[in-house]
Protein backbone atom coordinates (compact mmCIF):
# COMPACT_ATOMS: atom_id res chain seq x y z
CA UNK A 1 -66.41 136.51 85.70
CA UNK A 2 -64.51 138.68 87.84
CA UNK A 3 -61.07 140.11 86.15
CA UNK A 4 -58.16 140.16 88.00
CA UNK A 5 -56.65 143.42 89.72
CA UNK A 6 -53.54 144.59 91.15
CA UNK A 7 -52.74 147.60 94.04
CA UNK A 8 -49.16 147.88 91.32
CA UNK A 9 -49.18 149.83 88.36
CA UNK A 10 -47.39 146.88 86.85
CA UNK A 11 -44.70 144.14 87.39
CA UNK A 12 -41.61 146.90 87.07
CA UNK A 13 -43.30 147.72 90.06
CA UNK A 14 -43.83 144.33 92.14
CA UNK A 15 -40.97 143.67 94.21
CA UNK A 16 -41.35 139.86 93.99
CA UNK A 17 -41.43 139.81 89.96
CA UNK A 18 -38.14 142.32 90.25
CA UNK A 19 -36.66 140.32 92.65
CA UNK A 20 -37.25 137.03 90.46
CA UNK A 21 -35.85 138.77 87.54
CA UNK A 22 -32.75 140.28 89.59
CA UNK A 23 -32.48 136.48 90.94
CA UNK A 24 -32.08 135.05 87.19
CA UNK A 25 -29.65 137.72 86.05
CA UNK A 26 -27.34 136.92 88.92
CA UNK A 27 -27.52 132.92 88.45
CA UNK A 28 -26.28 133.86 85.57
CA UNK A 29 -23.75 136.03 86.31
CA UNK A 30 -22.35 133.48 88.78
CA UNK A 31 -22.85 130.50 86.46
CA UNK A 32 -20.66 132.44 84.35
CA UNK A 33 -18.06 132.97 86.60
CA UNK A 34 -18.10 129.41 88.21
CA UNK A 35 -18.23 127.92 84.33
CA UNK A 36 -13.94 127.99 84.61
CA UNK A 37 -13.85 125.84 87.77
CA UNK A 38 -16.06 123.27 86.65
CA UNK A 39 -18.08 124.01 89.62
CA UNK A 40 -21.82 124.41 90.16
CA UNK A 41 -23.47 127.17 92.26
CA UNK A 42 -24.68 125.19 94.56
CA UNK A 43 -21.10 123.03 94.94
CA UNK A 44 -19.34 126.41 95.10
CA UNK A 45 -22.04 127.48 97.65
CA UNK A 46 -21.31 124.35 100.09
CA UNK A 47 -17.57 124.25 99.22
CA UNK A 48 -17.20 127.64 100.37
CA UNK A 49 -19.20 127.23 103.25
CA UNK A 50 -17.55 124.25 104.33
CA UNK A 51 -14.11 126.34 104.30
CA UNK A 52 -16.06 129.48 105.75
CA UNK A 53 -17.46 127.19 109.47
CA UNK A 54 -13.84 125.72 109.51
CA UNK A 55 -12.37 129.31 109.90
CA UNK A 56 -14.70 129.54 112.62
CA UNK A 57 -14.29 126.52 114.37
CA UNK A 58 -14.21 122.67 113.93
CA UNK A 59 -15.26 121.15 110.83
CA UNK A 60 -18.87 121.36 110.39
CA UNK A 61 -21.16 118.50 109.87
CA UNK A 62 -22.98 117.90 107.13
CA UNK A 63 -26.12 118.92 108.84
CA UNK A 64 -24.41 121.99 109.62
CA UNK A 65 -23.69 122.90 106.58
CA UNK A 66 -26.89 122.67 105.35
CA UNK A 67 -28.14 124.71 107.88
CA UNK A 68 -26.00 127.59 107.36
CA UNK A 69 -26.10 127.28 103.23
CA UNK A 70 -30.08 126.68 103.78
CA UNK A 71 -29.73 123.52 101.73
CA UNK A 72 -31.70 120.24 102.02
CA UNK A 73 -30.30 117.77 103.87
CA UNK A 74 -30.49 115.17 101.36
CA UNK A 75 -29.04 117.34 98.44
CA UNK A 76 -26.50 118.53 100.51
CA UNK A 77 -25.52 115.08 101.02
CA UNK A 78 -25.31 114.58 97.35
CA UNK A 79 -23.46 117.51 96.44
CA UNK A 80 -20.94 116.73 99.38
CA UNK A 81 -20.30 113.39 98.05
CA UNK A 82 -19.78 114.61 94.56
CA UNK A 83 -17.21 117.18 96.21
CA UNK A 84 -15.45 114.74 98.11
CA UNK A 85 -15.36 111.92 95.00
CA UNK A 86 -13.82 114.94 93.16
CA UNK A 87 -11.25 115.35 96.21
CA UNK A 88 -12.19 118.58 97.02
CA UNK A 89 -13.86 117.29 100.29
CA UNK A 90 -12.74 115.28 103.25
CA UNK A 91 -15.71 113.52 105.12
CA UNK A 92 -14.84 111.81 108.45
CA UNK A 93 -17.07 110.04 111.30
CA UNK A 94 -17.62 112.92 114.02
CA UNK A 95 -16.31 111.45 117.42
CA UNK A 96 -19.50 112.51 119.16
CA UNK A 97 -22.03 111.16 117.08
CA UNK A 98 -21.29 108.07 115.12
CA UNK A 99 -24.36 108.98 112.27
CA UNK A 100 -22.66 112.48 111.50
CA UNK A 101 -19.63 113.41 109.41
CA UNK A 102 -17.26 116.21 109.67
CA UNK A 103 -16.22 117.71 106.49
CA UNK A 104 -12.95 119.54 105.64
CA UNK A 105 -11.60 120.92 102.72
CA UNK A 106 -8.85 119.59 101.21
CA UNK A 107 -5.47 121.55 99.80
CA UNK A 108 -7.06 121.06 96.27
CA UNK A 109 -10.33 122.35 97.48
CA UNK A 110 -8.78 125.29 99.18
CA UNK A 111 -6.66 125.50 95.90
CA UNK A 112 -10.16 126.01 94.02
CA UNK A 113 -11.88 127.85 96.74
CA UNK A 114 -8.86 130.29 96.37
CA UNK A 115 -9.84 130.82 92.68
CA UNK A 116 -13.15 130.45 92.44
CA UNK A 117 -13.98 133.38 95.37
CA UNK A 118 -12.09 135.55 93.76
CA UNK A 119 -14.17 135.08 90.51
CA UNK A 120 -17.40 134.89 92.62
CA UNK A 121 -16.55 138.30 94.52
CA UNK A 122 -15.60 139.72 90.77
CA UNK A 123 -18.73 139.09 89.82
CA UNK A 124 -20.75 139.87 92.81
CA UNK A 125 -19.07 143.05 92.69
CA UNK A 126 -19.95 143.96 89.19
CA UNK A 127 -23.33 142.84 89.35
CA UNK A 128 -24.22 145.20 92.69
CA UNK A 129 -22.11 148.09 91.72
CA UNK A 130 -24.86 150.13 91.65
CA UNK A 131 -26.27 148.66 94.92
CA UNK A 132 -25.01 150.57 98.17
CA UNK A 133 -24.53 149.34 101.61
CA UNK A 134 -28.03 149.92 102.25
CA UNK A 135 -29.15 147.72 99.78
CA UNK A 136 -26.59 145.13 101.63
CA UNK A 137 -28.52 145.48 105.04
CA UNK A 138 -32.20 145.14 103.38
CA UNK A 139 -31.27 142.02 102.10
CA UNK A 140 -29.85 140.78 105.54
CA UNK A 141 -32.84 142.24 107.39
CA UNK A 142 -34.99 140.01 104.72
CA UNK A 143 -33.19 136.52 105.40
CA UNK A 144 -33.62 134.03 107.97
């Protein structure tokens, strides 16, 4: 039986195991600071997003939404219809494509976006104080 071996001294140095346990820390971090709105990461995630594409542009679709938040398409559906049953999201039928929806945010959504970014961005900015802007553009240069 062969044993297994490693080129790192150990998993303080694997920069998949840190970044899992970096990951964990900072779902919690945000489910803490999301835990006031009553909002989920994910909801918070797609809310956001939602408000962010309007700013530059038309309302997205759903399928743009997912794209940008690198959701699934069916849980983004999900989560949009939650967000939406809660009145935080508008969904209409997109003029040039009668299978897609446009989404907007609605003045209590933008109310709650408001509230819950600056919470978020609290957080975030605790978290990372020790990060610099170089850590910033390593984690850019790593996403798709």
């Amino acid at each position: 039986m062969s044993l297994p071996e490693s080129r790192l001294p150990g998993p303080e140095r694997s920069p998949g195991f840190l970044l899992w346990r970096v990951t964990l820390a900072w779902q919690r971090a945000m489910r803490a600071a999301l835990a006031p709105h009553d909002l989920t990461h994910v909801q918070f995630v797609l809310l956001t997003t939602t408000w962010w594409l309007t700013r530059a542009g038309e309302p997205p679709t759903q399928r743009q939404l997912a794209d940008q938040a690198g959701t699934d398409t069916m849980m983004t559906s999900q989560v949009v219809r939650k967000l939406a049953d809660r009145g935080l999201l508008a969904r209409a039928d997109d003029p040039a494509d009668a299978r897609a929806k446009r989404l907007e945010v609605t003045p209590a959504g933008l109310e709650l976006v408001a509230k819950a970014l600056k919470d978020v961005e609290a957080a975030d900015a605790e978290f990372f104080a020790t990060a610099d802007d170089g850590f910033v553009d390593a984690l850019a240069r790593l996403g798709p």
